[in-house]
C-alpha atoms as a PDB file:
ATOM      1  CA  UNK A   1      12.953  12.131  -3.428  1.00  0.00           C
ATOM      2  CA  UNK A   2       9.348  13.275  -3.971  1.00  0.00           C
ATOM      3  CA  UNK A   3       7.014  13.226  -6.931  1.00  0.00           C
ATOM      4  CA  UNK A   4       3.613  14.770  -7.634  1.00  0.00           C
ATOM      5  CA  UNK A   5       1.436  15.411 -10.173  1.00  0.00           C
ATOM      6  CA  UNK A   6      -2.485  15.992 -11.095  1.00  0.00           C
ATOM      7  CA  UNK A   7      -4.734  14.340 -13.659  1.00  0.00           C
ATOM      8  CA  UNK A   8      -8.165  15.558 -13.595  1.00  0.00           C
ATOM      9  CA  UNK A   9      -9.548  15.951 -10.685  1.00  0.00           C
ATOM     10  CA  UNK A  10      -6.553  13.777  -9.083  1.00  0.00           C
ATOM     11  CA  UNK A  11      -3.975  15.381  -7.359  1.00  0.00           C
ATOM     12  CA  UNK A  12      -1.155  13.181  -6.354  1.00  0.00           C
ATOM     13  CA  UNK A  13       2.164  13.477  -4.402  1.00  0.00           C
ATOM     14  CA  UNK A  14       4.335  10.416  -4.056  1.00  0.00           C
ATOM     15  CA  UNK A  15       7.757  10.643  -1.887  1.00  0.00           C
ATOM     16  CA  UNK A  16      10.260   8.282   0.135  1.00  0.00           C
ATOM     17  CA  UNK A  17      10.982   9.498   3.762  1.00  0.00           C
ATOM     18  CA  UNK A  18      14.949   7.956   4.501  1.00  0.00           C
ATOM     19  CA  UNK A  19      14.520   9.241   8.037  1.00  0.00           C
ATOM     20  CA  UNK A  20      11.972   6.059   8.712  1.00  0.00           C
ATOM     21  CA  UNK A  21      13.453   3.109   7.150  1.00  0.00           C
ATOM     22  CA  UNK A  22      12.615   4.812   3.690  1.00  0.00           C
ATOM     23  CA  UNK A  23       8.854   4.631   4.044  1.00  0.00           C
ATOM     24  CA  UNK A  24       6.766   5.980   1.271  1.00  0.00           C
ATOM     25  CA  UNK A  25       4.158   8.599   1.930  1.00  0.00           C
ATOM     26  CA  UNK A  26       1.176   9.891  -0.201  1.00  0.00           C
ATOM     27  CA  UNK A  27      -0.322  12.775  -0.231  1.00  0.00           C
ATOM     28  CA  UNK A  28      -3.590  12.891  -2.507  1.00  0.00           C
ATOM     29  CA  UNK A  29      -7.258  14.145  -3.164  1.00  0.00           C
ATOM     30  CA  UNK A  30      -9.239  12.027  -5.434  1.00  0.00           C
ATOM     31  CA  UNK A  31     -12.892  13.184  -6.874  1.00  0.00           C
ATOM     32  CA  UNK A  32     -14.080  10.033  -8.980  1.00  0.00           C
ATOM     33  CA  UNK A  33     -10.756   7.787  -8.495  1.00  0.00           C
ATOM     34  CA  UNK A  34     -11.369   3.840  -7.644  1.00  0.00           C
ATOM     35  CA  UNK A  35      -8.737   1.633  -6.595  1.00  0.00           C
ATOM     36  CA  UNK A  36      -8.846  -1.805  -7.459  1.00  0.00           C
ATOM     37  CA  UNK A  37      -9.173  -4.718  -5.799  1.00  0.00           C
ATOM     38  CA  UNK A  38      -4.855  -4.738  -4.307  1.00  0.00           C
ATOM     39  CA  UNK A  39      -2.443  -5.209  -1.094  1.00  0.00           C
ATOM     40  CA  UNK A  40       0.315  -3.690   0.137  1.00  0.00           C
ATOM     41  CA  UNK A  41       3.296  -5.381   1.797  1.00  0.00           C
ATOM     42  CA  UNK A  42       3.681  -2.436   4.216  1.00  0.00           C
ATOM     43  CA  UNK A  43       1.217  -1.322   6.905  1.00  0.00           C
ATOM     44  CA  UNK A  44      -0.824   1.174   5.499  1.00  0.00           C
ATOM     45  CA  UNK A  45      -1.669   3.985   8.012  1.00  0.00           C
ATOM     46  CA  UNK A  46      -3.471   7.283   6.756  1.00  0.00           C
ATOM     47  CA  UNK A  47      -5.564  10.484   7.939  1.00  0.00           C
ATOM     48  CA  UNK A  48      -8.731  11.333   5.869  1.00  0.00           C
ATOM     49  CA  UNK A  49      -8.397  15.442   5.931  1.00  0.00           C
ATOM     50  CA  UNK A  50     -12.093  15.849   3.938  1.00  0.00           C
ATOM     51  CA  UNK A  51     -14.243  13.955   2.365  1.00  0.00           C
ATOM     52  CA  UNK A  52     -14.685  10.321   2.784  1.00  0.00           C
ATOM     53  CA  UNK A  53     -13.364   7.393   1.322  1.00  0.00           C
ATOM     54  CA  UNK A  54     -15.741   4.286   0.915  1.00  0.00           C
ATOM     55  CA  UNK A  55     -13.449   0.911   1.804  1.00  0.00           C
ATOM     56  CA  UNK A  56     -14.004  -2.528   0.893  1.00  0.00           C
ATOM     57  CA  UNK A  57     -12.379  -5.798   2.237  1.00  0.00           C
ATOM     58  CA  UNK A  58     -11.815  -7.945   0.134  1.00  0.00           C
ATOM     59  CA  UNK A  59     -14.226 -10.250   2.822  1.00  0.00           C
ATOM     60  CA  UNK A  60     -17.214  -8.006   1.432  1.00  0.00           C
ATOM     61  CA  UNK A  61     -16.960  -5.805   4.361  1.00  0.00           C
ATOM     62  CA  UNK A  62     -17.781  -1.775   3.486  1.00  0.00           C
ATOM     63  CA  UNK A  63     -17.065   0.917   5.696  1.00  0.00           C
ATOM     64  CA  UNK A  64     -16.863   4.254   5.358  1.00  0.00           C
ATOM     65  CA  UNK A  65     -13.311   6.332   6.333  1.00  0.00           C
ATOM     66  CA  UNK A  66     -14.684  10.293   7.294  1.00  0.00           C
ATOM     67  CA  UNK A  67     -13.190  13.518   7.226  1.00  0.00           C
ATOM     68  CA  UNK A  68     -10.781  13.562  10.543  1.00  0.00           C
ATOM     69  CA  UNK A  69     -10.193   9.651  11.024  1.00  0.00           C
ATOM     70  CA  UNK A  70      -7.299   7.300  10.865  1.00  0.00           C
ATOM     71  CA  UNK A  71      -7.449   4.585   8.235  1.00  0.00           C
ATOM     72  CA  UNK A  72      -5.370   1.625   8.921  1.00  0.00           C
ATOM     73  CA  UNK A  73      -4.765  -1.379   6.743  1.00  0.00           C
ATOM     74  CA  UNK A  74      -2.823  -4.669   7.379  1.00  0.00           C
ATOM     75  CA  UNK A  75      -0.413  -6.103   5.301  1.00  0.00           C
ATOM     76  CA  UNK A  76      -1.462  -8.549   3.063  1.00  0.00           C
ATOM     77  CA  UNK A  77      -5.378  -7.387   3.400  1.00  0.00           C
ATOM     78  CA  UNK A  78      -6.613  -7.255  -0.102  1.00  0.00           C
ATOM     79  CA  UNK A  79      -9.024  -3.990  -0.132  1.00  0.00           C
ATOM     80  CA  UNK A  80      -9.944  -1.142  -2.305  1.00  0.00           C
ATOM     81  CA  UNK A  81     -11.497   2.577  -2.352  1.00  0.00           C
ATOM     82  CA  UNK A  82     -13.752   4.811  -3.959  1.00  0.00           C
ATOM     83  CA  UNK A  83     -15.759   7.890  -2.903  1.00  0.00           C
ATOM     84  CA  UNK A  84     -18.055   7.761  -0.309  1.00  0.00           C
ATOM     85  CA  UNK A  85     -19.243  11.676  -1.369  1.00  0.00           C
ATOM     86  CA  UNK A  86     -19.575  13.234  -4.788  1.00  0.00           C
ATOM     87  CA  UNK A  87     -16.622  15.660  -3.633  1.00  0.00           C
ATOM     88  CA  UNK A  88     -14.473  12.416  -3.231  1.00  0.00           C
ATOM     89  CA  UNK A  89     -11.341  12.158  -0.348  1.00  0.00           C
ATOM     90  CA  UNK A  90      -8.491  14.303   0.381  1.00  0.00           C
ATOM     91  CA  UNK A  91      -5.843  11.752   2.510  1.00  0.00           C
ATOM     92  CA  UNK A  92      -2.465  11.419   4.043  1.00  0.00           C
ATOM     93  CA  UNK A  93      -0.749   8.428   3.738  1.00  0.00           C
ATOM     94  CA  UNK A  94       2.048   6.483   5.336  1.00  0.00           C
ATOM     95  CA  UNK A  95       3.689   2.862   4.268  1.00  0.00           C
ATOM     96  CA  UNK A  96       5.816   1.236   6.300  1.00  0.00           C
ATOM     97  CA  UNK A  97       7.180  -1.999   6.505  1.00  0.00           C
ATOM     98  CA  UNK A  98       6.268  -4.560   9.338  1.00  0.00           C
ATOM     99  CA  UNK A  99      10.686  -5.118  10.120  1.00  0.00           C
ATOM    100  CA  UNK A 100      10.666  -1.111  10.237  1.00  0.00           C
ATOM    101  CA  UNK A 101       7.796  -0.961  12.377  1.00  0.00           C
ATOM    102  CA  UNK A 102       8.536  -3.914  14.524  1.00  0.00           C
ATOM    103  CA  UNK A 103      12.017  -2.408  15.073  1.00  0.00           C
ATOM    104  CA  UNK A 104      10.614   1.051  16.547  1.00  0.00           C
ATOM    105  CA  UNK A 105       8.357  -1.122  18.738  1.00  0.00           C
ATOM    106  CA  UNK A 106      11.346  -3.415  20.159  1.00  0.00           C
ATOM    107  CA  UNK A 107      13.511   0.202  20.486  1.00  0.00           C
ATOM    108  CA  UNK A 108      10.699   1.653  22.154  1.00  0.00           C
ATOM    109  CA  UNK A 109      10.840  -1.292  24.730  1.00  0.00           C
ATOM    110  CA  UNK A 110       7.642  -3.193  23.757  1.00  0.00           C
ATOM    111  CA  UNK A 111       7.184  -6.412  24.619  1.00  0.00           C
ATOM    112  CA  UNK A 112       6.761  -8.083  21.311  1.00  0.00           C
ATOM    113  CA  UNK A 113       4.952 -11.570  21.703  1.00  0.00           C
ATOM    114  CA  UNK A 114       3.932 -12.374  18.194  1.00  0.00           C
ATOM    115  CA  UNK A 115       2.590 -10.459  15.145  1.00  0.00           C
ATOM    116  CA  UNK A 116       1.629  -6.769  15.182  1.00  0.00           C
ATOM    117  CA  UNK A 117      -1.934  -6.394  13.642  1.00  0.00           C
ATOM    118  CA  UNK A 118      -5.164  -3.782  13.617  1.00  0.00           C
ATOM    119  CA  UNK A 119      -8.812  -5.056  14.064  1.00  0.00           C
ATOM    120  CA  UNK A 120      -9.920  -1.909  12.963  1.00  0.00           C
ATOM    121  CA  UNK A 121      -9.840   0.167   9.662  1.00  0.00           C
ATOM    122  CA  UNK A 122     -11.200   3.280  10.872  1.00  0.00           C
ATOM    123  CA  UNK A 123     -10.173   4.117  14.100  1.00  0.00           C
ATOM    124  CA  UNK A 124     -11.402   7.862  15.822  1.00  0.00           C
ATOM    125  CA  UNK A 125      -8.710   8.844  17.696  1.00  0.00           C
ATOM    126  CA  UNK A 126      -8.097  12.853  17.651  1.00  0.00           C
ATOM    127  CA  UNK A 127      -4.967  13.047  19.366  1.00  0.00           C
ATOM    128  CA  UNK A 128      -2.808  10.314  17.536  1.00  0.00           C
ATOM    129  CA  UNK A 129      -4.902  11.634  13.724  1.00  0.00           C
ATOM    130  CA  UNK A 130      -3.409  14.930  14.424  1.00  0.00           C
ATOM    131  CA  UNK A 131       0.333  13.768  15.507  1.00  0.00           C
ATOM    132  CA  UNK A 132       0.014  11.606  12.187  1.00  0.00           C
ATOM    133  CA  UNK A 133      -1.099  14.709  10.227  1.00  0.00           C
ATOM    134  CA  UNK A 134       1.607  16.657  11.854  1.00  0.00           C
ATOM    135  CA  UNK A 135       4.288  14.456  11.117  1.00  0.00           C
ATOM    136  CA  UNK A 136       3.385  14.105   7.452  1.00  0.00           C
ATOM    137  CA  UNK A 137       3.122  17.959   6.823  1.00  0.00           C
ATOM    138  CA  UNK A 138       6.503  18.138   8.764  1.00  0.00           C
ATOM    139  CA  UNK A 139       8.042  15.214   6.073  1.00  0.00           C
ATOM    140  CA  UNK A 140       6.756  16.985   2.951  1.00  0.00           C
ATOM    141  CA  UNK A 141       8.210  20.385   4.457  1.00  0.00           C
ATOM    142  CA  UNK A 142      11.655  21.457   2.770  1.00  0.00           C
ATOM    143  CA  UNK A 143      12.436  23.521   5.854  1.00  0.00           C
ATOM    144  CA  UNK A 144      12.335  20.463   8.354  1.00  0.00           C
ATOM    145  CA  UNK A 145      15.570  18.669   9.517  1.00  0.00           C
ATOM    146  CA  UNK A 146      16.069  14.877   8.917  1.00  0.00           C
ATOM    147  CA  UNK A 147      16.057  14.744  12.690  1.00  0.00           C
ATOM    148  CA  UNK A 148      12.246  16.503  13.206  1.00  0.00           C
ATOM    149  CA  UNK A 149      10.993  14.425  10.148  1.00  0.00           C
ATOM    150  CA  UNK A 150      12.085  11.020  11.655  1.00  0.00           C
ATOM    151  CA  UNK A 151      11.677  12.064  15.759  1.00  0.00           C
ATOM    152  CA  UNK A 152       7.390  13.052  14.342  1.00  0.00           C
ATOM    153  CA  UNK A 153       7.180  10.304  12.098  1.00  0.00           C
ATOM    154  CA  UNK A 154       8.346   7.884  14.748  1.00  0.00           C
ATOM    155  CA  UNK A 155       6.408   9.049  17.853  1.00  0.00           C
ATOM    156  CA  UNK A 156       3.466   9.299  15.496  1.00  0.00           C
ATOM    157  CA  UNK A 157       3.278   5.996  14.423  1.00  0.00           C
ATOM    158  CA  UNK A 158       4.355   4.263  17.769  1.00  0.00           C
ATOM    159  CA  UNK A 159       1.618   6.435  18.824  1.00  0.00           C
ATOM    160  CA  UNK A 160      -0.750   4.791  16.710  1.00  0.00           C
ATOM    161  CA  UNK A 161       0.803   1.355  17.463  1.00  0.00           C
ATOM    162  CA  UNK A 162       0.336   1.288  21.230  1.00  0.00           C
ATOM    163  CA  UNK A 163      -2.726   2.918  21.140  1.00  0.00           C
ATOM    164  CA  UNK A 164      -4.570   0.822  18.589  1.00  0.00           C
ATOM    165  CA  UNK A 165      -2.278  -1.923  17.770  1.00  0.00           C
ATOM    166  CA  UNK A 166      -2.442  -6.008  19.220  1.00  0.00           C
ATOM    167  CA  UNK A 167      -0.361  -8.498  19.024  1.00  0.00           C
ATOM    168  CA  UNK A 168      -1.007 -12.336  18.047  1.00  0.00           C
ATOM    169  CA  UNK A 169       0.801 -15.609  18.441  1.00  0.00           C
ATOM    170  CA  UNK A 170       0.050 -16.415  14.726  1.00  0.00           C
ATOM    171  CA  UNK A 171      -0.381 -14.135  11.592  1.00  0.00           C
ATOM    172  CA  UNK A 172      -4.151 -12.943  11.278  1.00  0.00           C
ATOM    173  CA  UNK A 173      -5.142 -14.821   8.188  1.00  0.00           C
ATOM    174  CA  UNK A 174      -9.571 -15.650   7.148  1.00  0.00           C
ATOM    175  CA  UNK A 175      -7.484 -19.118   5.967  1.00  0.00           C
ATOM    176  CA  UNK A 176      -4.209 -20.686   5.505  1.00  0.00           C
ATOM    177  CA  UNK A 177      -3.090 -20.394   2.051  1.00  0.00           C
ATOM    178  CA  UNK A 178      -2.833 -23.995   0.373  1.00  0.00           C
ATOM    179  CA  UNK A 179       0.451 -25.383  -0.523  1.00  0.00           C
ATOM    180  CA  UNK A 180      -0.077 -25.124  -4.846  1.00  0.00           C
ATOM    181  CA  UNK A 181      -1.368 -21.380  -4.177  1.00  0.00           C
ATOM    182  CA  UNK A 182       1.419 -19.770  -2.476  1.00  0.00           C
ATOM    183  CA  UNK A 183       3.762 -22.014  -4.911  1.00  0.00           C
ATOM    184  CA  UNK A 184       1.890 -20.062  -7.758  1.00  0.00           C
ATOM    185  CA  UNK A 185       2.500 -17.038  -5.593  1.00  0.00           C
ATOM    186  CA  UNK A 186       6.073 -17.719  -5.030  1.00  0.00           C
ATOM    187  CA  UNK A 187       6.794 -18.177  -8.981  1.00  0.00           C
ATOM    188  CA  UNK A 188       5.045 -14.796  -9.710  1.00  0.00           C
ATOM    189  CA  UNK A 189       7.202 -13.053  -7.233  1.00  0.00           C
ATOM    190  CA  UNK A 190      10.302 -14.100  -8.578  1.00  0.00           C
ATOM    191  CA  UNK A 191       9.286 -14.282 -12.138  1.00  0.00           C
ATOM    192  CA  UNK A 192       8.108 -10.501 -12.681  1.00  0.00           C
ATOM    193  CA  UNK A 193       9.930  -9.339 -15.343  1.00  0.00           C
ATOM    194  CA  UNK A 194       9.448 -12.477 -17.800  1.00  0.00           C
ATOM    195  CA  UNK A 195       5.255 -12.260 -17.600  1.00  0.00           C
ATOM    196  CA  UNK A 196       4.497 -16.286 -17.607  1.00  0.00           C
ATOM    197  CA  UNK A 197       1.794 -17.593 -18.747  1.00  0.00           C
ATOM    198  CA  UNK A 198      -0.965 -19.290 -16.525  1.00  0.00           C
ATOM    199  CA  UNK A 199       0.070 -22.627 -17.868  1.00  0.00           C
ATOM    200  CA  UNK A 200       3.305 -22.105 -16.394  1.00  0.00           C
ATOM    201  CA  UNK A 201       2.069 -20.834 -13.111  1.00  0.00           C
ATOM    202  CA  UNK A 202      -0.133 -24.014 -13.096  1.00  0.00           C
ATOM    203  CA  UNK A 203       2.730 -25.851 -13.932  1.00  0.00           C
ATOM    204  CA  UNK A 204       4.977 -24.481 -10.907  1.00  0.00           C
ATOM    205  CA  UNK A 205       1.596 -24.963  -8.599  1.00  0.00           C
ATOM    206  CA  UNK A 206       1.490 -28.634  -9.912  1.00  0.00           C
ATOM    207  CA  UNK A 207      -2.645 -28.196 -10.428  1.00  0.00           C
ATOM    208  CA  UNK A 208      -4.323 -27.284 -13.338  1.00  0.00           C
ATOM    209  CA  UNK A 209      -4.983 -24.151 -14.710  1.00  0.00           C
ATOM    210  CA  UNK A 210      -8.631 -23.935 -14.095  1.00  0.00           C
ATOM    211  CA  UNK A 211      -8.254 -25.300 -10.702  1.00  0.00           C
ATOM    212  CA  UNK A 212      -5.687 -22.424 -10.148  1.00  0.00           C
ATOM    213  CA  UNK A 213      -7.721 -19.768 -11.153  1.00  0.00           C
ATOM    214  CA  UNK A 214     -10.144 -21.048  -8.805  1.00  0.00           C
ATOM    215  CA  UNK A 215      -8.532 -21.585  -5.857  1.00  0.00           C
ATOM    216  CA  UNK A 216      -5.876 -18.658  -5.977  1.00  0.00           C
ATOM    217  CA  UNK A 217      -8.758 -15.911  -6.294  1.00  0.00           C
ATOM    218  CA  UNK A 218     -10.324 -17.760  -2.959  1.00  0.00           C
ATOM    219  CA  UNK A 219      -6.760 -17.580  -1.020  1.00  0.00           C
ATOM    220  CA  UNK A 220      -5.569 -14.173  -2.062  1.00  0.00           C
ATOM    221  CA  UNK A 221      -8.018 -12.217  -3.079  1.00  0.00           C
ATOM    222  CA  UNK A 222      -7.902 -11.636  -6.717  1.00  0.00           C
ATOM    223  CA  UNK A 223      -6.226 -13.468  -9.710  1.00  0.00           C
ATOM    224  CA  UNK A 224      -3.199 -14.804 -10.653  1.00  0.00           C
ATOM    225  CA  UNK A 225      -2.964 -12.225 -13.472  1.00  0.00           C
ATOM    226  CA  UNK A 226      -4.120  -9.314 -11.124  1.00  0.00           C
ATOM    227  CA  UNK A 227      -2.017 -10.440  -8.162  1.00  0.00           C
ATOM    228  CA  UNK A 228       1.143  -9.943 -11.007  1.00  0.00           C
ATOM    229  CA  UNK A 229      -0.100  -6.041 -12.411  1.00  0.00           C
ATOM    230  CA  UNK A 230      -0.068  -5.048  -8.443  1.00  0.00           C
ATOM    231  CA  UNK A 231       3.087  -6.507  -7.595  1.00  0.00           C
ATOM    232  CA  UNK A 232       4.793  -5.115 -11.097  1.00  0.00           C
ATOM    233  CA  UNK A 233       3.025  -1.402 -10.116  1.00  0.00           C
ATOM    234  CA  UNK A 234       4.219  -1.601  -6.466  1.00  0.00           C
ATOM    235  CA  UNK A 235       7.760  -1.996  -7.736  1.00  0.00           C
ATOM    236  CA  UNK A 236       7.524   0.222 -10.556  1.00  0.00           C
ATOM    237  CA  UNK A 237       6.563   2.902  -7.918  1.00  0.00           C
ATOM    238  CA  UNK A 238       9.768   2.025  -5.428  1.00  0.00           C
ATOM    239  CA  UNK A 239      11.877   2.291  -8.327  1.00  0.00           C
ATOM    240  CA  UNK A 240      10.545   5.770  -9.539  1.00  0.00           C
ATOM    241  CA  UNK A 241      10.269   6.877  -6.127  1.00  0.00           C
ATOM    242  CA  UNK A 242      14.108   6.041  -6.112  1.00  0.00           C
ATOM    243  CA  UNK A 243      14.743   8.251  -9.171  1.00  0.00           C
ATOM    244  CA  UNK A 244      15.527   5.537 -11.777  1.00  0.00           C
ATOM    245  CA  UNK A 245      13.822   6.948 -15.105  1.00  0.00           C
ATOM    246  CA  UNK A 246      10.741   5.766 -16.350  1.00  0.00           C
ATOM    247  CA  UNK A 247      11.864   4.265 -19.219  1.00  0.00           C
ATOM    248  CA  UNK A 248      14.669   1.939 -17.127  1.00  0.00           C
ATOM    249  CA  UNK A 249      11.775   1.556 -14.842  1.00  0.00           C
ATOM    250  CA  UNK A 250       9.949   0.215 -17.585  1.00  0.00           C
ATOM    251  CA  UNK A 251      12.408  -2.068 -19.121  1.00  0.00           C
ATOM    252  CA  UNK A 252      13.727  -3.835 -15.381  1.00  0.00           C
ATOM    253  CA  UNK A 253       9.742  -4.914 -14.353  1.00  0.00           C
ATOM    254  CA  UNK A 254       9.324  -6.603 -18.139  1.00  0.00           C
ATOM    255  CA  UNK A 255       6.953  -3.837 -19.747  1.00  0.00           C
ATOM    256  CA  UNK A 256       7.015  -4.114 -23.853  1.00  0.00           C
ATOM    257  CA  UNK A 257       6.488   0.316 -23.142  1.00  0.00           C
ATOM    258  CA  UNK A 258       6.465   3.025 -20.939  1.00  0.00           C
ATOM    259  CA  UNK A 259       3.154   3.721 -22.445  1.00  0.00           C
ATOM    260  CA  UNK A 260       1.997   0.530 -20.881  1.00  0.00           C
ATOM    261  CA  UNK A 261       3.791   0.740 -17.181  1.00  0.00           C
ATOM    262  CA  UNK A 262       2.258   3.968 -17.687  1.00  0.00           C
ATOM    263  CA  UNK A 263      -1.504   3.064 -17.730  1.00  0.00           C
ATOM    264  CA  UNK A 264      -0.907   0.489 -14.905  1.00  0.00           C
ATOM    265  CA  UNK A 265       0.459   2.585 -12.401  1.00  0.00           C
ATOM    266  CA  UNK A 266      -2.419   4.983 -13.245  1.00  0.00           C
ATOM    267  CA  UNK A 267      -5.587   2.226 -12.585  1.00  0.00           C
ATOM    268  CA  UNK A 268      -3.729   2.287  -9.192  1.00  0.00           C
ATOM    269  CA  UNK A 269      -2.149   5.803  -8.376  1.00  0.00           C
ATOM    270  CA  UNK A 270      -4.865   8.123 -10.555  1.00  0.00           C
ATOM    271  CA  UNK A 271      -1.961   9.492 -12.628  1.00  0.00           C
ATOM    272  CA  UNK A 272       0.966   8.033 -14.801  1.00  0.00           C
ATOM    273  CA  UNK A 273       4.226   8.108 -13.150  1.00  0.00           C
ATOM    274  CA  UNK A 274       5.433  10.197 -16.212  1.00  0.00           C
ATOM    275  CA  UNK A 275       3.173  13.156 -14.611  1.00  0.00           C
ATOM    276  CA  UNK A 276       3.890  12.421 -11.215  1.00  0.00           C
ATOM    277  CA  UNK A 277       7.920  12.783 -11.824  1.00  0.00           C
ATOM    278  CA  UNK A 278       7.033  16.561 -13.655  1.00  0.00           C
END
C-alpha cells in the first residue's frame, strides 16, 4: 500500500514493500523541510538523486549527503536533516529492520559474528547507489512482479551490506544507557497511548524528575517528551502505511484529534498523513 502527497514545496511518497519483510520506502524532495532531532528502529539506507541534504548526529557531527551518494543511518542513531542548498534534496529511501536484514545476511551465507553496523553516513559508492536506485524505482513501479521487487531490493541491500557493512561483538553505543533511563524508556514504549506525565516516568525510573530530564537527554539523545512524539509518529505512520484510517489511527496511539496526529507526523514527514493518503 503506498501513499503520497505534496505540501509546499514537499513532495512526499510513503509505501510498504511486503516482498522485503514489509520494509517502508520513501520517496521525497524537500526545499526548506528540517527534521528534528529523531531515530529510527530500522536501518535507514537512502540515495540522494539532487541536491544535498545537510546531516547532523546527534554527537554534533555535520556532514553533508550530495547529489549521487548513499546515506546510511544506524538504528538507534539519533540524527536530523535540513538543506545543505537553497534548492533543498530530492532522496530515496529504504527502512528495514535489523531481524530482516540480518536474515538476508545469514541466507546469503554470511558469517554473522556479532552486530551489523555502518561507520559511515555518506558512503560514494556508484555501483551499489545505482542498484539501490534501481531497486526502489522497480518497487514503486505498478508493472513490476513481487518477485523483481524483492530479488532488486534484496541484492541491493546485501550489496550495500557486504560492501560497506562491519560487524561487532557488542552493539555500537557513545555509552551504555543507565539502568533508571532505559526504565523511563521502557515505560514510554509500552505506555503510548495513555501520554504519562514526567512524574510518572520519574516514578517508573525511580529518580527524580529533574534528574530524569537530565540524564535521559544525555543517554538518548533528546527528551523524554520528544523521545514519546517520535515513537507515537513512527507508529502512526506503520499503521497508515497499513491502511487503517486516520481517524482509528488517531484514536489507537492516544491523540485527543486527528488534527493533532496530524501536525506531528508533519514536523517529521513535511506533510499530514491526511494528504499523503489522497
Amino acid at each position: 500500500m503506498g501513499a503520497s502527497a505534496s505540501s509546499r514545496s514537499n513532495v512526499v511518497k510513503l509505501w510498504r514493500e511486503p516482498s522485503l519483510a514489509g520494509a517502508e520506502l520513501l520517496r521525497a524532495t524537500y526545499r526548506t523541510h528540517r527534521f528534528p532531532p529523531h531515530a529510527h528502529d530500522e536501518f535507514a539506507f537512502g540515495v540522494i538523486e539532487r541536491g544535498a541534504q545537510s546531516f547532523l548526529s546527534g554527537r554534533g557531527q555535520r556532514v553533508i549527503m550530495p547529489e549521487g551518494t548513499i546515506c546510511v543511518v544506524n538504528p538507534g542513531h539519533v540524527h536530523e536533516g535540513r538543506p545543505a542548498t537553497d534548492e533543498g534534496w530530492q532522496y530515496r529511501m529504504i527502512y528495514i529492520p535489523t531481524p530482516a536484514l540480518m536474515n538476508l545476511l545469514k541466507a546469503d551465507g554470511e558469517d554473522l559474528p556479532g552486530s551489523l553496523h555502518f561507520r559511515s553516513n555518506v558512503i560514494d559508492d556508484v555501483q551499489t547507489m545505482r542498484a539501490l536506485y534501481e531497486a526502489h524505482v522497480c518497487s514503486e513501479s505498478g508493472d513490476a512482479t513481487q518477485l523483481e521487487k524483492s530479488s532488486r531490493l534484496a541484492v541491493a541491500v546485501l550489496q550495500l551490506a557486504r560492501r560497506h557493512g562491519h560487524m561487532s561483538h557488542r552493539l555500537v553505543e557513545s555509552s551504555p544507557i543507565p539502568g533508571a533511563v532505559k526504565r523511563a524508556r521502557d515505560y514510554i514504549d509500552a505506555h503510548l497511548v495513555t501520554n504519562p506525565s514526567l512524574e510518572i516516568i520519574a516514578e517508573a525510573a525511580g529518580m527524580s524528575a529533574f534528574h530524569l530530564l537530565r540524564e535521559f537527554k544525555k543517554a538518548i539523545g533528546v527528551a523524554p517528551h520528544a523521545y514519546l512524539v517520535q515513537r507515537r509518529v513512527e507508529l502512526a505512520k506503520h499503521l497508515v502505511l497499513k491502511g487503517h484510517p486516520l481517524r482509528q489511527v488517531a484514536m489507537e496511539i492516544g491523540y485527543c484529534d486527528q488534527g493533532h496526529m496530524s501536525r506531528e507526523f508533519s514536523r517529521f514527514f513535511g506533510v499530514s498523513p491526511g494528504v499523503a493518503r489522497q
